[in-house]
Structure formats: structure tokens, C-alpha cells
C-alpha atoms as a PDB file:
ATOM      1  CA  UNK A   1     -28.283 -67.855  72.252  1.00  0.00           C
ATOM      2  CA  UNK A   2     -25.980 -69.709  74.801  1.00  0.00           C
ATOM      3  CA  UNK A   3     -28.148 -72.468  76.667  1.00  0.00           C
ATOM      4  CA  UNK A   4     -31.445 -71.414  74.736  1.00  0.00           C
ATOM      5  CA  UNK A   5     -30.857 -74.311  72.301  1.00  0.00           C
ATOM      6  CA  UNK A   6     -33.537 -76.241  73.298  1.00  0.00           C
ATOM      7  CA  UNK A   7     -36.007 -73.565  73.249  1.00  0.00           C
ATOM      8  CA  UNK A   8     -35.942 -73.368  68.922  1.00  0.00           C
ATOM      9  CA  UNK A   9     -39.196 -72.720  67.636  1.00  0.00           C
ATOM     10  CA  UNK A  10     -40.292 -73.410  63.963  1.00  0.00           C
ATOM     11  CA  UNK A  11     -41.698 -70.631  62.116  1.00  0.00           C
ATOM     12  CA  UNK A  12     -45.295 -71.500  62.738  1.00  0.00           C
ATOM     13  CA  UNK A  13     -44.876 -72.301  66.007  1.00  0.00           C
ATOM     14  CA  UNK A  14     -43.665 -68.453  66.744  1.00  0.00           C
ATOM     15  CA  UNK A  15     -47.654 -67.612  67.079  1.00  0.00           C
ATOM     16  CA  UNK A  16     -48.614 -70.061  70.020  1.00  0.00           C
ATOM     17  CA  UNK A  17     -48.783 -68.758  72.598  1.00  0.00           C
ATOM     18  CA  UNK A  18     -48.530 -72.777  74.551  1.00  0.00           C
ATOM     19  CA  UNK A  19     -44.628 -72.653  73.100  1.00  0.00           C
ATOM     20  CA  UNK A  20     -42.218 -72.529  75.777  1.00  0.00           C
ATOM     21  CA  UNK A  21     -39.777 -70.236  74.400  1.00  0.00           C
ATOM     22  CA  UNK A  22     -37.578 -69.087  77.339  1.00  0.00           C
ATOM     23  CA  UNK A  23     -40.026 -66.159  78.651  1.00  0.00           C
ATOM     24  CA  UNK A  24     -38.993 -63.766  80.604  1.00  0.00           C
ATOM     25  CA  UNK A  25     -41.191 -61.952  83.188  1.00  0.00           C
ATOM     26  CA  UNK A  26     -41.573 -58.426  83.862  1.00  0.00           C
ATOM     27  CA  UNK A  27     -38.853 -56.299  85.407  1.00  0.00           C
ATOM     28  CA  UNK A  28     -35.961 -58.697  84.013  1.00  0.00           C
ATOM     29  CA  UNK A  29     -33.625 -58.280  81.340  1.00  0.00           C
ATOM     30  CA  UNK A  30     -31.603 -60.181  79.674  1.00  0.00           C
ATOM     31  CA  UNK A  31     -28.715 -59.432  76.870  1.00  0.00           C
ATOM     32  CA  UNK A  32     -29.064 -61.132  73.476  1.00  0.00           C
ATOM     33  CA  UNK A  33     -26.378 -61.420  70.824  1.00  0.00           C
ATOM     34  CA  UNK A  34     -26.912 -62.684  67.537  1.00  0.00           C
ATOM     35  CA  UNK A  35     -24.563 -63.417  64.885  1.00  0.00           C
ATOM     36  CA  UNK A  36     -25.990 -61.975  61.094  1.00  0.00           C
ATOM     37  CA  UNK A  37     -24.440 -62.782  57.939  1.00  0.00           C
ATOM     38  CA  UNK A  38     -24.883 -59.607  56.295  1.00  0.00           C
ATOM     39  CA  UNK A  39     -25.707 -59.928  52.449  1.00  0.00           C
ATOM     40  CA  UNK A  40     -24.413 -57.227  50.144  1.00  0.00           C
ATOM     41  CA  UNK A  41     -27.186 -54.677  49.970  1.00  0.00           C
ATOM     42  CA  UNK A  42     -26.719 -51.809  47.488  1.00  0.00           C
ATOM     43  CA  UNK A  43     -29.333 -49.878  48.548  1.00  0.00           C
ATOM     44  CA  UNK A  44     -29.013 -49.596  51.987  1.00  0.00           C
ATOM     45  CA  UNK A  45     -33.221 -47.846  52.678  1.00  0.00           C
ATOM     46  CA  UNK A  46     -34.844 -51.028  53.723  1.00  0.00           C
ATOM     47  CA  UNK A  47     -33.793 -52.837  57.003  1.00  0.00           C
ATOM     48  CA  UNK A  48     -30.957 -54.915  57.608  1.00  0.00           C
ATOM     49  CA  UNK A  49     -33.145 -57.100  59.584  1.00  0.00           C
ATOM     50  CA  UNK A  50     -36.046 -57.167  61.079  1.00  0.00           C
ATOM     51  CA  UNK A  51     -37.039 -58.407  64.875  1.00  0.00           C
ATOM     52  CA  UNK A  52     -40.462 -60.273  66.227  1.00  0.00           C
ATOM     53  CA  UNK A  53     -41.327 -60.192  69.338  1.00  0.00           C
ATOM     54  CA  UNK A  54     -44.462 -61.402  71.237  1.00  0.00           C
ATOM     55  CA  UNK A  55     -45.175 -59.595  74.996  1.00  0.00           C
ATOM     56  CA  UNK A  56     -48.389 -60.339  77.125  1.00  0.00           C
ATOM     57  CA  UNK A  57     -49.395 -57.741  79.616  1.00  0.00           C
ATOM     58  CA  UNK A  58     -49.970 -59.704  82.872  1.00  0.00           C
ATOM     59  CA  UNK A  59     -53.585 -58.923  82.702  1.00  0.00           C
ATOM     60  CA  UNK A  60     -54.119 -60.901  79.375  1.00  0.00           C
ATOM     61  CA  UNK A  61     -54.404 -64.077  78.472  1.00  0.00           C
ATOM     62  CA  UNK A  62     -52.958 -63.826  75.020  1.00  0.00           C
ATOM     63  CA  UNK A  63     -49.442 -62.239  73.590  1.00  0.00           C
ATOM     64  CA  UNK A  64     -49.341 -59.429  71.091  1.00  0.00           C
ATOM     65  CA  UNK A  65     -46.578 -59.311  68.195  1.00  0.00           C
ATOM     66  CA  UNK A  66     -44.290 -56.657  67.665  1.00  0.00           C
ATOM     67  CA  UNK A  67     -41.236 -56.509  65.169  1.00  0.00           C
ATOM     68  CA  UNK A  68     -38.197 -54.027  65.063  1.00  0.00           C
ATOM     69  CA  UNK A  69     -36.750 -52.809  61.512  1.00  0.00           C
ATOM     70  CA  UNK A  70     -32.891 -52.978  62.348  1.00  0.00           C
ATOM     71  CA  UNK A  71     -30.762 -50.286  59.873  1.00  0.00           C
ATOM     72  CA  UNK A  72     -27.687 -50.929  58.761  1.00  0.00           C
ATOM     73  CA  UNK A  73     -25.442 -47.854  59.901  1.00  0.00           C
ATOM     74  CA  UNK A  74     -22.009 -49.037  58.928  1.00  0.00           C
ATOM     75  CA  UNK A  75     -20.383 -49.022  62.236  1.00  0.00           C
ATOM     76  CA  UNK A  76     -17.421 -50.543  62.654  1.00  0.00           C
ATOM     77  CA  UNK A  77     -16.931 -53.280  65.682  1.00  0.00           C
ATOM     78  CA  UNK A  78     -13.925 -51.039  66.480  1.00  0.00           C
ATOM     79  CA  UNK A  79     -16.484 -48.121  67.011  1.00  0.00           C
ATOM     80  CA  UNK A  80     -19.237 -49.557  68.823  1.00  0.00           C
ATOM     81  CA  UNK A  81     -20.145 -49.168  72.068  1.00  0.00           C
ATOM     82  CA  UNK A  82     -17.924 -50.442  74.740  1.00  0.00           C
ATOM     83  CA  UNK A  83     -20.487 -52.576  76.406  1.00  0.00           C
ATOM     84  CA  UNK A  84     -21.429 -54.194  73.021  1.00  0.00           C
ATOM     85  CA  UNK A  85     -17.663 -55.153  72.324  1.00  0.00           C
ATOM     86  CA  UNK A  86     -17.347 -56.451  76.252  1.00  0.00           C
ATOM     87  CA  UNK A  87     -20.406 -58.887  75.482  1.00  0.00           C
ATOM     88  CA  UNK A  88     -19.393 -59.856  72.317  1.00  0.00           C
ATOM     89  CA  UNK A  89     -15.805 -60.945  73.325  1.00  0.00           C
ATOM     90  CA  UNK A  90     -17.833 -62.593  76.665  1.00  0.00           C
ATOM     91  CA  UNK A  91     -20.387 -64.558  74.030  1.00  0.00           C
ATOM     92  CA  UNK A  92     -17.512 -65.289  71.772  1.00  0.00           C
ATOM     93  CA  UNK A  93     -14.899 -67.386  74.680  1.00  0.00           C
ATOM     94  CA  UNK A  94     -17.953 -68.796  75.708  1.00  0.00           C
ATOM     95  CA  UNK A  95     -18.678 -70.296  72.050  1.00  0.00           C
ATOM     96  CA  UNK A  96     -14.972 -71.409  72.446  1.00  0.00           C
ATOM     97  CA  UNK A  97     -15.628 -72.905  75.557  1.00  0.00           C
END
């Protein structure tokens, strides 16, 4: 992500919950794009991808980890959603930039 580069976490550092990974509090929202180098899957049941995620409610001391099994759909860029190609071409000049 654009300016997150010095927030990289290794693998085991994912977990700890000291790591200052770019949080973002409650109420905001923020639009990530990611580039994937799809590999050719032939049986398209299992996840493309999959997504972790750690959230902490404000009441806790201590995150909780969720992940996000990403399908594979076959949608073109062409016919995605308008919004999606707006931020791509945005994230793309930027990259250029």
C-alpha cells in the first residue's frame, strides 16, 4: 500500500499485538488495493486468497484474528465496479508517480 512501506510486518510478527502496523481506529475507513499474481488454478472451489485481519474492541486489551476466503469469480477489470476501476487507475498513476 502507498506510504505503508514502512509499516511491513514479518510473518510472526502479525500476532503482536506491540507491532505498529498502521491501525486504524473506529469509525474510519480506508481503501486498500493489492496487486495478486493469480496462479493457474484448475479447480477453482478453494479460495483465491485468503485475508487476516486482527481488530480490538476498545474495551480490550488484546486483538482478535479474523481471515476472509477471497473466490475467484472471473470478472473481468472491464466489468467491475466503477469505483474499483476509478481506484485502481488512482493507485496505478500514483505507482507511476
Amino acid at each position: 500500500m502507498i506510504g505503508y512501506e514502512n509499516r511491513l510486518l514479518e510473518n510472526d510478527e502479525f500476532l503482536d499485538d506491540k507491532k505498529d502496523a498502521g491501525e486504524k481506529g473506529a469509525e474510519l475507513s480506508i481503501t486498500a488495493l493489492h496487486e495478486i499474481v493469480p496462479t493457474l488454478n484448475v479447480d477453482k472451489s478453494p479460495p483465491a486468497f485468503t485475508i487476516d485481519f486482527r481488530c480490538k474492541d476498545p474495551k480490550s486489551s488484546a486483538s482478535e484474528g479474523l481471515s476472509l476466503d477471497i473466490k475467484d469469480n472471473n470478472t473481468t477489470f472491464k466489468k467491475s465496479f466503477e469505483n474499483h476501476r476509478f481506484a485502481s487507475a488512482v493507485a496505478s498513476y500514483g505507482l507511476i508517480l
